[in-house]
Protein backbone atom coordinates (compact mmCIF):
# COMPACT_ATOMS: atom_id res chain seq x y z
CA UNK A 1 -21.87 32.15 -0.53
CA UNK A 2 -22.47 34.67 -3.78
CA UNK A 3 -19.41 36.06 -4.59
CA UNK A 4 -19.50 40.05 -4.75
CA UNK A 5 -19.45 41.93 -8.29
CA UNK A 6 -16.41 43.32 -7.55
CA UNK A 7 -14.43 40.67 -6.42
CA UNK A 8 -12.12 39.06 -8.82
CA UNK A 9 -12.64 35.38 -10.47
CA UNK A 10 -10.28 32.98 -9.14
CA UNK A 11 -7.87 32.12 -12.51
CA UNK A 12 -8.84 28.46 -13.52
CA UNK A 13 -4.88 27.63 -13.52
CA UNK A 14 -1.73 28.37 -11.62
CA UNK A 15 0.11 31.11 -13.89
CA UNK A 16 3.09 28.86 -14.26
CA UNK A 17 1.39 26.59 -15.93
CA UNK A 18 2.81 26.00 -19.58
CA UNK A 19 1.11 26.22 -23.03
CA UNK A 20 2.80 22.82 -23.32
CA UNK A 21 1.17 21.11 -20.27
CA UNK A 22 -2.13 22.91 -21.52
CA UNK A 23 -1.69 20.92 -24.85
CA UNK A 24 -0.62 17.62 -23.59
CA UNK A 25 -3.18 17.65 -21.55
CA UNK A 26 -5.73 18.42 -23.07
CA UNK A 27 -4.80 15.83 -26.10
CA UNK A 28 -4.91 12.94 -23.75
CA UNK A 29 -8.60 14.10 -22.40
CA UNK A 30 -9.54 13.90 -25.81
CA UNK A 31 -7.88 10.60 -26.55
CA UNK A 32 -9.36 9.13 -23.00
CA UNK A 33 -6.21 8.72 -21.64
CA UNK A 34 -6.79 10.78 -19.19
CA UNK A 35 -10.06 11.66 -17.59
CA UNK A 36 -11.42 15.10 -16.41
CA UNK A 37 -11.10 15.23 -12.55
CA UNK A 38 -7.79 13.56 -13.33
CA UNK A 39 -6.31 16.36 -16.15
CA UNK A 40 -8.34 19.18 -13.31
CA UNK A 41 -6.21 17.44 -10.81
CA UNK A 42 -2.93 17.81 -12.00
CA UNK A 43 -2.91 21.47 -12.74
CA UNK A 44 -3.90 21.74 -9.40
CA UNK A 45 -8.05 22.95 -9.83
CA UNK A 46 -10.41 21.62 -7.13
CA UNK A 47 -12.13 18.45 -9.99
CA UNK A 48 -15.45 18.57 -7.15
CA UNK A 49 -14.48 15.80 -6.02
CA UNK A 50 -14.10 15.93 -2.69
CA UNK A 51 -10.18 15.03 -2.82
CA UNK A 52 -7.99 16.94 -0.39
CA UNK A 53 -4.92 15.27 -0.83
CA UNK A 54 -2.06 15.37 1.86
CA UNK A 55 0.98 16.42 -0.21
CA UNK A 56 3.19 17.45 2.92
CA UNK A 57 3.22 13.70 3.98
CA UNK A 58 6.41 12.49 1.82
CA UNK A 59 8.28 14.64 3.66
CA UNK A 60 6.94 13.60 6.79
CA UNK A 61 6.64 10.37 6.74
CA UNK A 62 8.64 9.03 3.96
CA UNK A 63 6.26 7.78 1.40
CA UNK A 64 3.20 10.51 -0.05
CA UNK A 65 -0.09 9.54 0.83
CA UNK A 66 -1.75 6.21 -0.09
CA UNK A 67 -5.16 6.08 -1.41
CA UNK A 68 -7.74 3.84 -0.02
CA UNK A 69 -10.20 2.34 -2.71
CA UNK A 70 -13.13 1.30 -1.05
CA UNK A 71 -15.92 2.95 -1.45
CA UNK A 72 -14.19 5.59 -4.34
CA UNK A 73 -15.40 6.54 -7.49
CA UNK A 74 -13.09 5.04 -10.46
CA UNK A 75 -13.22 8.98 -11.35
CA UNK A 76 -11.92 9.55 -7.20
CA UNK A 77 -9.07 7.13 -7.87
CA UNK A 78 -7.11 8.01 -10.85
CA UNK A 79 -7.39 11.62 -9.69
CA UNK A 80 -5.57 11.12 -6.91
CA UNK A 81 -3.07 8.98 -8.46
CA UNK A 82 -2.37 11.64 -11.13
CA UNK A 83 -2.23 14.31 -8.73
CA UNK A 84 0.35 12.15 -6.25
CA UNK A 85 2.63 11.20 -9.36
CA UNK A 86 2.56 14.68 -10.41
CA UNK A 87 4.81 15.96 -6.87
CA UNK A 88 5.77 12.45 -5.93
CA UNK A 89 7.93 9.66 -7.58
CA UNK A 90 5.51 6.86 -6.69
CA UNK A 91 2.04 6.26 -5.83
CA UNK A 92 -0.54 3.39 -4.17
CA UNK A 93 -4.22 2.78 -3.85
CA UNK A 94 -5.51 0.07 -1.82
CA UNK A 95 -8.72 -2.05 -1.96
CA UNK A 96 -9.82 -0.59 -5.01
CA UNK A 97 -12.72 -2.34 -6.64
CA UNK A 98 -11.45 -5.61 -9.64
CA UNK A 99 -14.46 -4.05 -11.65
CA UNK A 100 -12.34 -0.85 -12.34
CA UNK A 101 -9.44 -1.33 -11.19
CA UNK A 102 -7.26 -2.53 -14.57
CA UNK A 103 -9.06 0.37 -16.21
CA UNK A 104 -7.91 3.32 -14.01
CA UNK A 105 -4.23 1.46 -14.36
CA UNK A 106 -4.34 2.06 -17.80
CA UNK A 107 -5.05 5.75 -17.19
CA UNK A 108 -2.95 6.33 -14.92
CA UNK A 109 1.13 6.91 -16.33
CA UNK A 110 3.89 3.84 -14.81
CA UNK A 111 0.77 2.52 -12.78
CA UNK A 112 0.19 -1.49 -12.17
CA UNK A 113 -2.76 -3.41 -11.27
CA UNK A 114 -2.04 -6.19 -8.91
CA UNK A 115 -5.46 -8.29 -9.10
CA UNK A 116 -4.56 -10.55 -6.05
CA UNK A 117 -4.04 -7.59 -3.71
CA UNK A 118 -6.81 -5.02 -5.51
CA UNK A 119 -4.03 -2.38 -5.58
CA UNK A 120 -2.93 0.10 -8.13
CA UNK A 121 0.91 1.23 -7.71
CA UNK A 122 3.21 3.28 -9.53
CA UNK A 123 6.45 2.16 -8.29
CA UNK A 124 9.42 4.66 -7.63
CA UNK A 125 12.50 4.53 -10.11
CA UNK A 126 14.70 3.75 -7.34
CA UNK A 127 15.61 0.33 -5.89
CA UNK A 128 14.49 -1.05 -3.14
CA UNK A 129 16.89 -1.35 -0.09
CA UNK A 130 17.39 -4.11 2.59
CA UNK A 131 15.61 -6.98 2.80
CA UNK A 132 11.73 -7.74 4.23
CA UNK A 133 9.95 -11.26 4.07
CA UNK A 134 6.36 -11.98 3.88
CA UNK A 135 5.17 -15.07 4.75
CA UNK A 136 1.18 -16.43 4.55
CA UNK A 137 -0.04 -20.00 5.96
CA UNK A 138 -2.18 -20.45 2.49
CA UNK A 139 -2.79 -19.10 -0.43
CA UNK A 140 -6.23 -18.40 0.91
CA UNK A 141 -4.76 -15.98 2.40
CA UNK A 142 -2.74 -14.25 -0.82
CA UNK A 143 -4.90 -11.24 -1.23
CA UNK A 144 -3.47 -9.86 2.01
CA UNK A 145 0.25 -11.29 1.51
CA UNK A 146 0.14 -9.00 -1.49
CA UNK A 147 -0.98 -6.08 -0.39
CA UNK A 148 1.82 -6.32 2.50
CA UNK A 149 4.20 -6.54 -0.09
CA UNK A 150 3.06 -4.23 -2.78
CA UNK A 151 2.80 -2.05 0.43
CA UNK A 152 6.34 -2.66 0.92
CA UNK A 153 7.72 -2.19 -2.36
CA UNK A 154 6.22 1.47 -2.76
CA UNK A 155 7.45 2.25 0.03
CA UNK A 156 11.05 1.39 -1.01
CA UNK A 157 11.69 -2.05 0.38
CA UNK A 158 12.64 -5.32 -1.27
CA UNK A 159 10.83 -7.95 -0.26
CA UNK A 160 10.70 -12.08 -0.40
CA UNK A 161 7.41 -13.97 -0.38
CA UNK A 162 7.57 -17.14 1.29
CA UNK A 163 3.58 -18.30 0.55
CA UNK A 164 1.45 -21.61 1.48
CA UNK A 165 3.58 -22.47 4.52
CA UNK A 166 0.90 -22.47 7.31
CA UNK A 167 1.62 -24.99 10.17
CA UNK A 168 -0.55 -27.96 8.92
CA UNK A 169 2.58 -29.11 7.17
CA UNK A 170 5.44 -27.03 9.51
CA UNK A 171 8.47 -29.01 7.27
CA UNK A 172 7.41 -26.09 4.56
CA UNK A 173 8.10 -23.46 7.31
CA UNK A 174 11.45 -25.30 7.97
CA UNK A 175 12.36 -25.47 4.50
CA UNK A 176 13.22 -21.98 4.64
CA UNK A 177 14.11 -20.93 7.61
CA UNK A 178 17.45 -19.84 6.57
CA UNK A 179 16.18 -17.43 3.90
CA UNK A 180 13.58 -15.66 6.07
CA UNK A 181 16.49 -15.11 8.83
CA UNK A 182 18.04 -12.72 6.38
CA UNK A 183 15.46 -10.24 6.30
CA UNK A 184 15.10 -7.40 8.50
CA UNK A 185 11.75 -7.25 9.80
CA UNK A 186 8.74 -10.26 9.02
CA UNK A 187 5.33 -9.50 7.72
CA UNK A 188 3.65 -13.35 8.91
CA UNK A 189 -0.50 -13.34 7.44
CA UNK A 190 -2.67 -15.98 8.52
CA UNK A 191 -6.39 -17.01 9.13
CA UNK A 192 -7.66 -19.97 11.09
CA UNK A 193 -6.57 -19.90 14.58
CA UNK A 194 -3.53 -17.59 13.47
CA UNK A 195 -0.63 -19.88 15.06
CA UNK A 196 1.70 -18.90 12.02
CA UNK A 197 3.24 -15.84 13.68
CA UNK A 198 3.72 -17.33 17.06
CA UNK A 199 5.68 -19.97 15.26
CA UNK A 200 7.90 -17.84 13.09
CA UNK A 201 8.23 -15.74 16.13
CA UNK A 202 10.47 -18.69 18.03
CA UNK A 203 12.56 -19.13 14.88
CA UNK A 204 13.92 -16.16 14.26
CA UNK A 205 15.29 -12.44 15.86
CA UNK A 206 13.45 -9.81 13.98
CA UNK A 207 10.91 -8.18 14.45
CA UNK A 208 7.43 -10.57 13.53
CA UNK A 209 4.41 -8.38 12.23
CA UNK A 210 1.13 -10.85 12.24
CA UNK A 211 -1.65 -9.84 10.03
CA UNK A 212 -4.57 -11.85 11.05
CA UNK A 213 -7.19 -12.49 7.91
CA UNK A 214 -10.78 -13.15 7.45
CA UNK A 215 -10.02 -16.70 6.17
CA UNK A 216 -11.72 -19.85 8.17
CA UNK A 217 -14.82 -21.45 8.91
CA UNK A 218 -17.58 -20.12 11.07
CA UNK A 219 -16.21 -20.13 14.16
CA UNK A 220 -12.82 -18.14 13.21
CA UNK A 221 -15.41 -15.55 13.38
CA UNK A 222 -14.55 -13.40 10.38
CA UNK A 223 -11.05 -13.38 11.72
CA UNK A 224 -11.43 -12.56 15.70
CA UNK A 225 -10.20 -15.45 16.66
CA UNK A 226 -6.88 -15.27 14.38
CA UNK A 227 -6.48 -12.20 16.10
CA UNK A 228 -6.60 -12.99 19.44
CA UNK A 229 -4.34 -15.76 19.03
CA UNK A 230 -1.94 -13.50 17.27
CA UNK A 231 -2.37 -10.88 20.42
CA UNK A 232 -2.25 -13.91 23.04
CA UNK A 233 1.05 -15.43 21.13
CA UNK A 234 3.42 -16.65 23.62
CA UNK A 235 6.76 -15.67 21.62
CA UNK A 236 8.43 -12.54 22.06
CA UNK A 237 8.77 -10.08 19.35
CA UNK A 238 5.22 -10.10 17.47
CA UNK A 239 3.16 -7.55 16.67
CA UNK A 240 -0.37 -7.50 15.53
CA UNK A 241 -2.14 -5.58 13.44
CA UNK A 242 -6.16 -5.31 12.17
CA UNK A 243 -7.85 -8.17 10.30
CA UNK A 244 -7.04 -8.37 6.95
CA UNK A 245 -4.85 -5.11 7.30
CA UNK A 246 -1.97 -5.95 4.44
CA UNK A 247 -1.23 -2.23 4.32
CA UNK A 248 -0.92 -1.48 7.51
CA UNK A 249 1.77 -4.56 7.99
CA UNK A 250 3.75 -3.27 4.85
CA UNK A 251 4.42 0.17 5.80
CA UNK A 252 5.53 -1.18 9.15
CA UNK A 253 8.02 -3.81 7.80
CA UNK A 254 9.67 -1.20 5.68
CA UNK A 255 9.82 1.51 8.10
CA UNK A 256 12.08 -0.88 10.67
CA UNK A 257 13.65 -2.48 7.10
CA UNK A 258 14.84 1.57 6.26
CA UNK A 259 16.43 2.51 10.12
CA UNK A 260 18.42 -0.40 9.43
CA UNK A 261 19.25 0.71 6.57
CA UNK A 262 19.98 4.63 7.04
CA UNK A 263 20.68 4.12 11.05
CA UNK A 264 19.24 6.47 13.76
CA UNK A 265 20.22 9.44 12.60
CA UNK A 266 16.55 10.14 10.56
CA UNK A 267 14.91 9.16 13.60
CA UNK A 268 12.58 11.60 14.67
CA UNK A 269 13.39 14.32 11.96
């Protein structure tokens, strides 16, 4: 569309925006500290990037919205961080590529790169409440533990890893079965045939989220058939969610971690 003679330029700024943030900002593009779409980001200008960024959804849901990596430009990435830590006190992207991922960490202010689960978080000031376990049959199956937790974390949860204690040796699982009771809610990953969650399931009284993963030989099928042992478990009490899905399993955990914690009386605000 050609905009009409007449019809006045959008400003390239929000008014409010202070000589001060002009300067700092514009120092740390210089430096590389900062890229363009990022610094474009943060005073709020469109960067042509494509990024239309949910800002509503801390209020919503609890935690702002989390970025998914895959298939992102480095350049997508830490704008989207920088624009979520500028409204929000903490901020996550998922999957992002080990090629640029330490980079965009460095560019982004208070944010981590955890190489095991490919994610990039700024965690919130704030301590986490409660308590949530995650649990994985092998360390094959890390990358996902992580990303449950990380998940977790951001979202305001403390969390214990209990890693490596798949059933091909159950005395591990046994070993500490007294520490996992005292969480709140269970993230349990596993590949193979996925019997780690049905297992944990008769143990304990929480609520059991199974993560099924991508790990095992050719007939696990890239994870189907973790899955459908997770779905066809025979103890009460576990969920399932996607193959490989980490994330998903996280945010889950802490949400039934946090009504324990504040009670019913945020349900369904």
């Amino acid at each position: 569309m050609i905009r009409p003679h007449s019809e006045t330029p959008r400003p390239l700024a929000p008014p409010d925006v202070s000589p001060e943030v002009w300067r700092t900002l514009l120092e740390d593009v210089s430096a590389g500290s900062i890229s363009v779409p990022a610094a474009l980001e943060r005073l709020g200008v469109p960067a042509g990037n494509s990024l239309h960024l949910d800002h509503d959804r801390a209020r919503r849901c609890g935690i702002p919205e989390v970025v998914y990596g895959g298939g992102k430009t480095p350049e997508q990435i830490e704008a989207a961080l920088c624009a979520i830590t500028a409204r929000a006190d903490r901020a996550l992207a998922t999957r992002v590529d080990p090629s640029f991922g330490p980079r965009i960490a460095a560019r982004v202010s208070g944010a981590v790169w955890h190489p095991d689960a490919r994610c990039i978080a700024v965690p919130a000031a704030a301590k986490g409440v409660g308590r949530v376990a995650v649990l994985c049959a092998g360390t094959s199956d890390l990358g996902v533990a992580e990303e449950a937790r990380i998940t977790a974390e951001t979202c305001g949860s403390l969390v214990d890893t209990f890693y490596d204690v798949g059933v091909a040796g159950l005395h591990r699982l046994l070993g500490v079965r007294e520490e996992i009771n005292r969480a709140r809610a269970l993230v349990v990953v596993a590949g193979m045939e996925g019997a780690l969650p049905s297992v944990v399931g008769g143990l304990v009284r929480v609520p059991v989220i199974a993560v099924p993963t991508s790990v095992g030989y050719g007939a696990s099928f890239g994870g189907v058939a973790a899955l459908l042992g997770m779905l066809n478990s025979c103890a009460p009490g576990v969920s399932v969610v996607n193959i490989d899905n980490g994330f998903g399993a996280g945010v889950i955990a802490d949400r039934i971690n946090r009504l324990v914690e504040t009670g019913n009386e945020e349900c369904g605000r």
